[in-house]
Protein backbone atom coordinates (compact mmCIF):
# COMPACT_ATOMS: atom_id res chain seq x y z
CA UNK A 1 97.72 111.78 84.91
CA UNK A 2 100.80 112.89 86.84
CA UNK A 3 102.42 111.21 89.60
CA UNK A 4 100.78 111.17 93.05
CA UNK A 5 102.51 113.19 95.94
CA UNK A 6 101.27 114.11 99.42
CA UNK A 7 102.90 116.56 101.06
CA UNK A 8 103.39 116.88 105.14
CA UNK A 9 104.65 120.22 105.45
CA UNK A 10 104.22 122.41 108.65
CA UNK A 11 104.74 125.76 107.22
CA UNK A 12 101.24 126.74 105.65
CA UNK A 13 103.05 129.09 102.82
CA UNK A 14 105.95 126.54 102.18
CA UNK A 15 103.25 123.81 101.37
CA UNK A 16 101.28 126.25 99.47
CA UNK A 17 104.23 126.83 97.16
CA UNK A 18 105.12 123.31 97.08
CA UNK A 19 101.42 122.41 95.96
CA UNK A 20 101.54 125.03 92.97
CA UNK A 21 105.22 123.99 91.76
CA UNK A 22 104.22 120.18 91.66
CA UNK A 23 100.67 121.24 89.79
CA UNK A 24 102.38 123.35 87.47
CA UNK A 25 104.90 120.36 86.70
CA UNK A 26 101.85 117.62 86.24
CA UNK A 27 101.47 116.22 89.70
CA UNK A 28 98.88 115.63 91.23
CA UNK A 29 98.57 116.48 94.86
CA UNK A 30 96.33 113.99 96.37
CA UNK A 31 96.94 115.16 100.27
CA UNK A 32 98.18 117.79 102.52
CA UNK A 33 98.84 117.94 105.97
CA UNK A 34 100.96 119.82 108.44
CA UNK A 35 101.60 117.00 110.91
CA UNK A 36 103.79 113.65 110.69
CA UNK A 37 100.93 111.03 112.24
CA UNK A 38 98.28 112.76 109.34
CA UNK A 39 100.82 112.30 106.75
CA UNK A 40 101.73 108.60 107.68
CA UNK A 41 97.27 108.32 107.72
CA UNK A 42 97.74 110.13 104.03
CA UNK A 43 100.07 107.87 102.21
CA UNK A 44 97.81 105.04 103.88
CA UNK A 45 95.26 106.51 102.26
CA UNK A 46 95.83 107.58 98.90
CA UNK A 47 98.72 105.13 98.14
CA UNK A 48 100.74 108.59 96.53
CA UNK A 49 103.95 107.91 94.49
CA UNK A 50 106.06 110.44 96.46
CA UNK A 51 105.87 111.46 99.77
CA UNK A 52 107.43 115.14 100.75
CA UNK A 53 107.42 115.44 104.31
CA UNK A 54 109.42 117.99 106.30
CA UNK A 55 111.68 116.94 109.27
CA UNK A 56 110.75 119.43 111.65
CA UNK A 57 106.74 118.56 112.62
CA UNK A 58 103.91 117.86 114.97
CA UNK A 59 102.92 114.73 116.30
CA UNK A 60 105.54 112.86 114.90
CA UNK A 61 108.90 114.05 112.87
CA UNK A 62 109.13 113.54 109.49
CA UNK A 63 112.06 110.76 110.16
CA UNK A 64 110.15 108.95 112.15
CA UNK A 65 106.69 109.35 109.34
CA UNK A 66 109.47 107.92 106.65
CA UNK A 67 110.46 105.08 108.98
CA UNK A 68 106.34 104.25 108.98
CA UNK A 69 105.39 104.93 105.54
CA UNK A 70 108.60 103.02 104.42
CA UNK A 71 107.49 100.05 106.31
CA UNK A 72 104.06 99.79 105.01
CA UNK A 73 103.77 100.99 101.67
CA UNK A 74 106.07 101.13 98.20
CA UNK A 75 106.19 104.80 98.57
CA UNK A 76 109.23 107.60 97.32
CA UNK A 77 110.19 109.52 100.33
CA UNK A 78 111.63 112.60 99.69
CA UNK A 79 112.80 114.83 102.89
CA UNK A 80 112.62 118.88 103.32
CA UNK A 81 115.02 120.01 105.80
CA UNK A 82 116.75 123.18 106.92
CA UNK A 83 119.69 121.48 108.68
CA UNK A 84 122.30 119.33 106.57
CA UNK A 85 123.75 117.38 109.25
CA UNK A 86 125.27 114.42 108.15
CA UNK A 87 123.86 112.29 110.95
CA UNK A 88 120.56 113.48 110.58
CA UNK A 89 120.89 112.27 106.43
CA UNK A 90 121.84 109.38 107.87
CA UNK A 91 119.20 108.16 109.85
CA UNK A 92 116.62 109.39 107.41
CA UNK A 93 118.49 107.32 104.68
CA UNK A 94 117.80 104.29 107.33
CA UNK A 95 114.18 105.14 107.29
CA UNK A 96 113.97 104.63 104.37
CA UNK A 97 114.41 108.34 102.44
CA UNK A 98 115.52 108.20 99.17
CA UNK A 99 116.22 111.65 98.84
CA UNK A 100 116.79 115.18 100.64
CA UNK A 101 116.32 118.89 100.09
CA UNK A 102 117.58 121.39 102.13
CA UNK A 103 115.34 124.59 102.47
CA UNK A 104 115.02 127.34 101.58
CA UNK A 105 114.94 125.65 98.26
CA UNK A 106 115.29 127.23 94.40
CA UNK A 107 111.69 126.32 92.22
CA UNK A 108 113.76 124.42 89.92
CA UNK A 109 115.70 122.35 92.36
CA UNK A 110 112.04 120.23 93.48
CA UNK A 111 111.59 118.38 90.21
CA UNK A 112 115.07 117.04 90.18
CA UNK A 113 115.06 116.03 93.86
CA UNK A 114 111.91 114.42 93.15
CA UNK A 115 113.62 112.74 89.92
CA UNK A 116 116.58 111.46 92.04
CA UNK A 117 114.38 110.19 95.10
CA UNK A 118 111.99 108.37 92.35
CA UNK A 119 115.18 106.95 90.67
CA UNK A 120 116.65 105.75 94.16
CA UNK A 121 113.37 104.44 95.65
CA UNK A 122 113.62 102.04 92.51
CA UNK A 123 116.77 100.96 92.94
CA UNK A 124 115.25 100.30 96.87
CA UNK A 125 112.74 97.80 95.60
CA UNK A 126 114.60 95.65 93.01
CA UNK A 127 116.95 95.12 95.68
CA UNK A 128 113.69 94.30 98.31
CA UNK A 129 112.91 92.10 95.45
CA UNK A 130 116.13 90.46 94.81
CA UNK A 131 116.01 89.53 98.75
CA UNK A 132 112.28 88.14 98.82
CA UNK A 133 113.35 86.01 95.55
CA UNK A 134 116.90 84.82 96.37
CA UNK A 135 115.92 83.81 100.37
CA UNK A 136 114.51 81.28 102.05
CA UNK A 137 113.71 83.25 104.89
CA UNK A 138 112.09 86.43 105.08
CA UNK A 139 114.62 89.38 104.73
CA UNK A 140 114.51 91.81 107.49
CA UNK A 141 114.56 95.51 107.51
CA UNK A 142 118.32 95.19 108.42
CA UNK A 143 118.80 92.67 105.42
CA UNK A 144 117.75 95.11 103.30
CA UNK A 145 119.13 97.96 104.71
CA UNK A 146 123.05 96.72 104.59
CA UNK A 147 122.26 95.73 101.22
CA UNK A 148 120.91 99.32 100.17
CA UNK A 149 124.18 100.41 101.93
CA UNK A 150 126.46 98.06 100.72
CA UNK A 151 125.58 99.03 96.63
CA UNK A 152 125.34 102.39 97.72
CA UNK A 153 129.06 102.32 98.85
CA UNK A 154 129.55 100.26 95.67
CA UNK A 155 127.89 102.88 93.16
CA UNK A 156 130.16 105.89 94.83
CA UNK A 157 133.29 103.82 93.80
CA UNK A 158 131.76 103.42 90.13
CA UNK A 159 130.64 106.87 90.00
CA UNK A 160 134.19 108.15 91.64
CA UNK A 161 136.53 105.36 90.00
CA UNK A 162 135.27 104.96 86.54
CA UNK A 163 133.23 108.60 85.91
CA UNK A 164 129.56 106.59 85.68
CA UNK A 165 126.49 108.11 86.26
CA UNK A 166 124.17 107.22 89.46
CA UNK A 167 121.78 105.15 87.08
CA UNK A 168 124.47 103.26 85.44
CA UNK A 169 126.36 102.36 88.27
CA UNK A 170 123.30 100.86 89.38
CA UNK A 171 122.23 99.34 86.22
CA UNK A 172 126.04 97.64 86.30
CA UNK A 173 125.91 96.10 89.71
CA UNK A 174 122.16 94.84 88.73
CA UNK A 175 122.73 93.46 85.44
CA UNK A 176 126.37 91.72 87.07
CA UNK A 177 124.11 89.85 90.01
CA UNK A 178 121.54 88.83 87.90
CA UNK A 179 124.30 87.09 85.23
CA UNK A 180 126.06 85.54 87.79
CA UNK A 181 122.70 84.63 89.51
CA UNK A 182 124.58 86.19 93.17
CA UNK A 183 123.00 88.90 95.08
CA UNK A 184 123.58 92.47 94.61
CA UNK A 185 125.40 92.55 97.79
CA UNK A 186 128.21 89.91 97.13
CA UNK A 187 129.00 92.46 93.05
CA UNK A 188 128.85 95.72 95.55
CA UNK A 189 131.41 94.32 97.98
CA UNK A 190 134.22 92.84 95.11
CA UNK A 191 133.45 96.39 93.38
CA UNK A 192 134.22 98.36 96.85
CA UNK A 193 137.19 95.48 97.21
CA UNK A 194 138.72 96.63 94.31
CA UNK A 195 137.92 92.72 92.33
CA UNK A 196 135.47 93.72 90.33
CA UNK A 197 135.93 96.73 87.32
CA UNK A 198 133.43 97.49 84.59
């Protein structure tokens, strides 16, 4: 069985085609909507694996949906949008997106997207499990949220710096914090500092 998605699209004919590429690739589509508050109800649900949800919706944008679903349930987000404004990647990055699309999109750009928000929403919870292991107290959303930035900023220099790929940038910082028994955070600053080289 294929991985779970629900999809929160508003155009009736874009989620149509996004239901038959995902099929045709082995997912199963387990919900559809063409609002953000049904598609936040959805994931609640159907506890999917990957969440598509547009920007641009009723009842609540898909930002805002991310923000929700991120909060409550170990969910991929993956964003459609047909504006690439760096702000607006931003703030859905801080809601918890792992990864974005811009429409119209090619057929054969979904499955990677989906790949690379799957990959990054991974990297998202060993570092939400790094904080609920390593602290005392209970991390909070902006805990984890610098962190997330702070080894994002850290994988760019690897991938920039020292020609890695995405996964083994990440795989570097990871396997560095847990030998040294520190926290992610502490390897992704002396990497961005310029102390730390592969």
């Amino acid at each position: 069985m294929g991985k779970r998605v629900v999809i929160a699209e508003d155009e009736a004919i874009i989620r149509l085609d996004l239901k038959e590429i995902l099929e045709a690739e082995g997912y199963s589509v387990v919900g559809e909507t063409g609002r953000g508050d049904e598609a936040v109800e959805l994931v609640a649900t159907h506890q999917p694996d990957i969440a598509i949800l547009d920007i641009k919706m009723p009842g609540i944008d898909g930002i805002e949906a991310a923000r929700r679903i991120s909060a409550n349930h170990r969910v991929a987000v993956l964003i459609l949008t047909a504006f690439s404004q760096r702000n607006l990647i931003e703030e859905a990055r801080d809601a918890g997106v792992a990864a974005y699309l811009v429409k119209p999109f090619q057929r054969g750009e979904l499955v990677p997207a989906i790949a690379v928000a799957t990959a990054r929403f991974e990297e998202y919870r060993a570092i939400e499990d790094e904080h609920t292991r390593l602290s005392e107290d209970v991390p909070t959303h902006e805990d984890k949220l610098r962190t997330r930035q702070m080894v994002d900023r850290a994988k760019a220099v690897l991938m920039d710096g020292h020609g890695m790929a995405e996964e083994v940038a990440f795989a570097f910082i990871q396997r560095t914090a847990m030998d040294r028994r520190v926290r992610m955070e502490r390897v992704a600053q002396e990497i961005i500092d310029g102390t730390l080289t592969p």
